[in-house]
C-alpha atoms as a PDB file:
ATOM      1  CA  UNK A   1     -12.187 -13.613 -27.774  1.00  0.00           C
ATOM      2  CA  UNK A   2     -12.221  -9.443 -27.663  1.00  0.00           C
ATOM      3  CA  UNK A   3     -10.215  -8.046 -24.241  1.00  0.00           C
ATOM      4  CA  UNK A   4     -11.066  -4.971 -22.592  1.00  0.00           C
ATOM      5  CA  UNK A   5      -7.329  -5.107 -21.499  1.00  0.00           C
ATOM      6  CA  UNK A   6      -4.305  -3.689 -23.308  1.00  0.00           C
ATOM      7  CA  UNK A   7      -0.475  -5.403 -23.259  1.00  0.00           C
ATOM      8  CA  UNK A   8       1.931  -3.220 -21.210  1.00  0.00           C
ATOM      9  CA  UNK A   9       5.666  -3.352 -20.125  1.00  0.00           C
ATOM     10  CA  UNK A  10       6.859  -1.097 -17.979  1.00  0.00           C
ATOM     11  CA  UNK A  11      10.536  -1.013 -17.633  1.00  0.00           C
ATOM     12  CA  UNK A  12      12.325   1.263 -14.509  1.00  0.00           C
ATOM     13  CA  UNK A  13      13.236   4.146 -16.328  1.00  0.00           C
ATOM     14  CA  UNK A  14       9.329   4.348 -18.199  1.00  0.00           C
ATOM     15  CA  UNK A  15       8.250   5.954 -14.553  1.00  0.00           C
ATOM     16  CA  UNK A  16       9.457   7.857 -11.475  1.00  0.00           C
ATOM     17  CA  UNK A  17       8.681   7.300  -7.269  1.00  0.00           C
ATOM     18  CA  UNK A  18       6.115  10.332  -7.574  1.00  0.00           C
ATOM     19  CA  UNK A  19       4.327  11.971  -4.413  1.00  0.00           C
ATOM     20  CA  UNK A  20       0.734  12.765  -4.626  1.00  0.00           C
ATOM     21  CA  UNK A  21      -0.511   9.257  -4.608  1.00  0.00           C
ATOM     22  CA  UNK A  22      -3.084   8.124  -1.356  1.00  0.00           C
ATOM     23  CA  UNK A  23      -0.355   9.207   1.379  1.00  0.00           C
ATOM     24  CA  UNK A  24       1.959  11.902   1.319  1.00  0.00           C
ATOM     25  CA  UNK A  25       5.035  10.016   3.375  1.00  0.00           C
ATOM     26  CA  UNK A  26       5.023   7.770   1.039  1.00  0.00           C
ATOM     27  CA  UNK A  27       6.169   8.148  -2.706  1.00  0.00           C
ATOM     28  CA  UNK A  28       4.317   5.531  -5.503  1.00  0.00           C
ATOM     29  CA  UNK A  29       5.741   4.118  -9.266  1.00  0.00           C
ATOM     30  CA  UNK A  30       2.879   3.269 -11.271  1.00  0.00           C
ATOM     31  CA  UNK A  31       3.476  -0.228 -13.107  1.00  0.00           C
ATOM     32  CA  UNK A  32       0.804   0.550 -15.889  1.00  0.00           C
ATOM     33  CA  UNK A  33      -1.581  -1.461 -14.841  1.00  0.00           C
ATOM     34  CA  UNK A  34      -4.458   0.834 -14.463  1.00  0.00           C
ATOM     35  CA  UNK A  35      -4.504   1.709 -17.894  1.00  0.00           C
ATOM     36  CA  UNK A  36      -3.519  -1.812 -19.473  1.00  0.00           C
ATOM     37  CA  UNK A  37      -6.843  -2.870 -17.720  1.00  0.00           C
ATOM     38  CA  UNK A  38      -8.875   0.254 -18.008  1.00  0.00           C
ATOM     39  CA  UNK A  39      -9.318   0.982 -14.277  1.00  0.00           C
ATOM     40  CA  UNK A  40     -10.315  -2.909 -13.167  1.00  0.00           C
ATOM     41  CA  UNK A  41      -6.792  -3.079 -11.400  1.00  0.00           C
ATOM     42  CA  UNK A  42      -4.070  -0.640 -10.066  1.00  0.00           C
ATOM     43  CA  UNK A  43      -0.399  -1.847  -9.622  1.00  0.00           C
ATOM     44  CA  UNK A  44       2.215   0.379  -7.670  1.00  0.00           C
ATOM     45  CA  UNK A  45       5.288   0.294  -5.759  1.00  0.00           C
ATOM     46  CA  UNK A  46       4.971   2.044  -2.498  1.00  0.00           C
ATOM     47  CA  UNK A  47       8.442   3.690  -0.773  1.00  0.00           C
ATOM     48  CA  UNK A  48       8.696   4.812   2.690  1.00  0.00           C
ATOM     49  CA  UNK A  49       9.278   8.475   1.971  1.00  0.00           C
ATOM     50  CA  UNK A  50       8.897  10.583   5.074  1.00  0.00           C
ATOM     51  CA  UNK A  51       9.651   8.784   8.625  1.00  0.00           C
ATOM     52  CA  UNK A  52       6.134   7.760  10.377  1.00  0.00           C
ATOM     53  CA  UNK A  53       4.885  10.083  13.005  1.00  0.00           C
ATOM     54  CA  UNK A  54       0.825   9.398  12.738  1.00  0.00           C
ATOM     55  CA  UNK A  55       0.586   6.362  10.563  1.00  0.00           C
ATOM     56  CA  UNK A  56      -2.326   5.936   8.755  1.00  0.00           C
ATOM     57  CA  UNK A  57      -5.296   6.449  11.028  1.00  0.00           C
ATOM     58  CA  UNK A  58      -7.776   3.281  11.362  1.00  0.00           C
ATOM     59  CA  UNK A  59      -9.303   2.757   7.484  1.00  0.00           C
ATOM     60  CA  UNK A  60     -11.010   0.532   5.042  1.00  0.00           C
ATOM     61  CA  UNK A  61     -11.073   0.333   1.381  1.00  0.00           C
ATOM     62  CA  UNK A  62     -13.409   0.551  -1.088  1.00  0.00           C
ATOM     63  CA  UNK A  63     -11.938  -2.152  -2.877  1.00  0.00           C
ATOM     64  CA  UNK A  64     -12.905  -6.052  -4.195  1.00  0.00           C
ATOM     65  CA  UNK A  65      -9.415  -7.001  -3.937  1.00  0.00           C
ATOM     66  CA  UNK A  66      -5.944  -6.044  -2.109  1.00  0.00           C
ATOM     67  CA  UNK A  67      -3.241  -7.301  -1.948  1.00  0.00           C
ATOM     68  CA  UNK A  68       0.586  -6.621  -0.842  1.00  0.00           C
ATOM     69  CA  UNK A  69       3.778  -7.856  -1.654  1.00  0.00           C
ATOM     70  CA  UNK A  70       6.701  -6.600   1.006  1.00  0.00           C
ATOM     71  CA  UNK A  71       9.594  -5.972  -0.867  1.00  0.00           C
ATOM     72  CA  UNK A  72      12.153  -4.662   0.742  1.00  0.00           C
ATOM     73  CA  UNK A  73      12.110  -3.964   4.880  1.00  0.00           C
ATOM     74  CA  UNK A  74       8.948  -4.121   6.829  1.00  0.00           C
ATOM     75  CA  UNK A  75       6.093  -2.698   7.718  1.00  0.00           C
ATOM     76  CA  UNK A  76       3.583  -2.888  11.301  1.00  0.00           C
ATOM     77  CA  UNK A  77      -0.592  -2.888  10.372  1.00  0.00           C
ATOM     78  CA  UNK A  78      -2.620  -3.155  12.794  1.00  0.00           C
ATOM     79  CA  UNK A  79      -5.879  -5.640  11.420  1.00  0.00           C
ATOM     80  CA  UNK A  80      -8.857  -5.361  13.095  1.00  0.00           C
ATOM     81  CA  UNK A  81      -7.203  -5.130  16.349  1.00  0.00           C
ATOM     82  CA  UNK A  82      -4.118  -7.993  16.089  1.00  0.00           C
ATOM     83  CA  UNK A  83      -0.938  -6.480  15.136  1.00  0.00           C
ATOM     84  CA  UNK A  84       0.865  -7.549  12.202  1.00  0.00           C
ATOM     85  CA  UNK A  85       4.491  -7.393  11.262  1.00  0.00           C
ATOM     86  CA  UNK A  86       4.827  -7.671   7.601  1.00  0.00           C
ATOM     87  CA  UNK A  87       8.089  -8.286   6.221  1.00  0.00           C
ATOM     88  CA  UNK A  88      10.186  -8.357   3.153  1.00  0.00           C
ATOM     89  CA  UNK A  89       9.163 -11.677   1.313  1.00  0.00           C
ATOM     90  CA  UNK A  90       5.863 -11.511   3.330  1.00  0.00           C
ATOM     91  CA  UNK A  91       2.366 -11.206   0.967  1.00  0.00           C
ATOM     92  CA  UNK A  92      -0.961 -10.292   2.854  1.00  0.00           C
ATOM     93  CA  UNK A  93      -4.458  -9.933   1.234  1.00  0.00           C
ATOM     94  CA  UNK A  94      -6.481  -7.280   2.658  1.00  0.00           C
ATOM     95  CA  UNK A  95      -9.843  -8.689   2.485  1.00  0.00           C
ATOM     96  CA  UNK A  96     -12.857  -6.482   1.529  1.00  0.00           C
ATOM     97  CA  UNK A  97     -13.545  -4.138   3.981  1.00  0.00           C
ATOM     98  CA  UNK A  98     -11.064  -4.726   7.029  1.00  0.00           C
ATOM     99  CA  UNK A  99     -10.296  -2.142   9.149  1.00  0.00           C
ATOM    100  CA  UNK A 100      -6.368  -1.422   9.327  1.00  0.00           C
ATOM    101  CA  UNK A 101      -3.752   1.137  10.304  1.00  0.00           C
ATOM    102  CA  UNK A 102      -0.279   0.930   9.231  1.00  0.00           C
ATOM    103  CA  UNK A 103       1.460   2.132  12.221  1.00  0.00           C
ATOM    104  CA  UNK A 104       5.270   1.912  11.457  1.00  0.00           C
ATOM    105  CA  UNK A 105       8.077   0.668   9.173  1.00  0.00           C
ATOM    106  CA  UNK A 106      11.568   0.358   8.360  1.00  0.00           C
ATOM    107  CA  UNK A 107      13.297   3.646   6.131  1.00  0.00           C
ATOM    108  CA  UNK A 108      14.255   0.974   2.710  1.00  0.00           C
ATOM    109  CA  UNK A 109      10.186  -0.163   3.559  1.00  0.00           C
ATOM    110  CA  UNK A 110       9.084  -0.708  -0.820  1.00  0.00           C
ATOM    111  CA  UNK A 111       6.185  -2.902  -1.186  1.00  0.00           C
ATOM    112  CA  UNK A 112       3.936  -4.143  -4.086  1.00  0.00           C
ATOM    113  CA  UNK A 113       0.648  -3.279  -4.213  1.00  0.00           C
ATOM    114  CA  UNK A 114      -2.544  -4.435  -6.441  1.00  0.00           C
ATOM    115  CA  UNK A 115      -5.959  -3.059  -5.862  1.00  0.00           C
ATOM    116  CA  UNK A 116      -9.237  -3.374  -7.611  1.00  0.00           C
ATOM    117  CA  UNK A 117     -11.105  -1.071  -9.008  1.00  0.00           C
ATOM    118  CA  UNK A 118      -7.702   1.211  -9.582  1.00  0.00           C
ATOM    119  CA  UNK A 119     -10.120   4.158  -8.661  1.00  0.00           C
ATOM    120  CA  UNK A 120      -9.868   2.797  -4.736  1.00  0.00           C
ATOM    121  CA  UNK A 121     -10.925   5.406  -2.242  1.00  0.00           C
ATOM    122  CA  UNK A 122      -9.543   4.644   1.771  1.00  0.00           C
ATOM    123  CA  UNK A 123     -12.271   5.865   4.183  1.00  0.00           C
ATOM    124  CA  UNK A 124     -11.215   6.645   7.710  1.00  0.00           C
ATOM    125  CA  UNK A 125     -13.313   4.458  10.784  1.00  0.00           C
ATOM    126  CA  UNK A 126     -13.379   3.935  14.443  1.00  0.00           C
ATOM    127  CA  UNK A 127     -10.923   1.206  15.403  1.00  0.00           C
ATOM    128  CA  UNK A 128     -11.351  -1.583  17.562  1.00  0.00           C
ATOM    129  CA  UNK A 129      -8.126  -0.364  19.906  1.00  0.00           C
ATOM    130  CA  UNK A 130      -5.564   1.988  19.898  1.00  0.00           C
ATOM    131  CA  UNK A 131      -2.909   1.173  17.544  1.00  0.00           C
ATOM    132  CA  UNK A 132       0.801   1.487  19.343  1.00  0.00           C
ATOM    133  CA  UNK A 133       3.335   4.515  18.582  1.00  0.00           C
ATOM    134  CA  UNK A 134       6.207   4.063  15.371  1.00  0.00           C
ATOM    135  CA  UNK A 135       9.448   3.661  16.960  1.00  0.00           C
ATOM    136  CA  UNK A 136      11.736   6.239  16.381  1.00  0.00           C
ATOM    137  CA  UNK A 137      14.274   5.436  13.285  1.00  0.00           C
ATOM    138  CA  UNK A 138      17.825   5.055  13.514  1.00  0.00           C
ATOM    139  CA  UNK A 139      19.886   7.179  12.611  1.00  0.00           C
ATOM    140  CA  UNK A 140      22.625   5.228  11.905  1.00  0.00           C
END
């Protein structure tokens, strides 16, 4: 049987938290996985970086599959119009095409997250309501 995927281990110190991935509070670690599998799946860690002020804005993906994996800390999404506290431990798929808006989460907020295609675009949409404000962080 011939693969179109590759075999990859990616240890810590192979890659950095960079900025520049799909939102600029937060800072991403690739895992590899987009190349192992030639683009069919992405694989990243994703680390609060910046405190929330706007969130994300009401979105969907362009995407066949999503999925995250909290972490570390927590994070609030509004889906299609219920709020949703997801928290360390906590997995959630984001099926094709629902419209979400992460809204707030904790400073140590690292989650898992596997998309396919890796070449994902986000496209912004009306939501159904207004999502609420982030709470401010503490300081202490």
């Amino acid at each position: 049987m011939t693969s179109t995927t590759h075999f990859s281990h990616i240890k810590p110190s192979d890659t950095a938290f960079e900025s520049g991935g799909l939102r600029d509070f937060f800072v991403y670690r690739d895992l590899g996985i987009a190349k192992a599998t030639e683009g069919k799946v992405v694989a990243h860690l994703v680390r609060a970086n910046a405190e929330p002020e706007a969130g994300t804005g009401w979105h969907v993906h362009d995407a066949q599959f999503h999925i995250v994996y909290m972490l570390k800390g927590w994070a609030k999404f509004m889906y299609e119009g219920q709020e949703t506290l997801v928290s360390a431990g906590d997995c959630v798929h984001q099926r094709p095409g629902i419209r979400h808006f992460l809204f707030d989460y904790s400073p140590d907020m690292e989650y898992l997250e596997i998309v396919g295609p890796a070449d994902f675009s986000s496209v912004g949409v009306d939501g159904p309501c207004q999502a609420p404000e982030p709470a401010a962080w503490s300081k202490t």
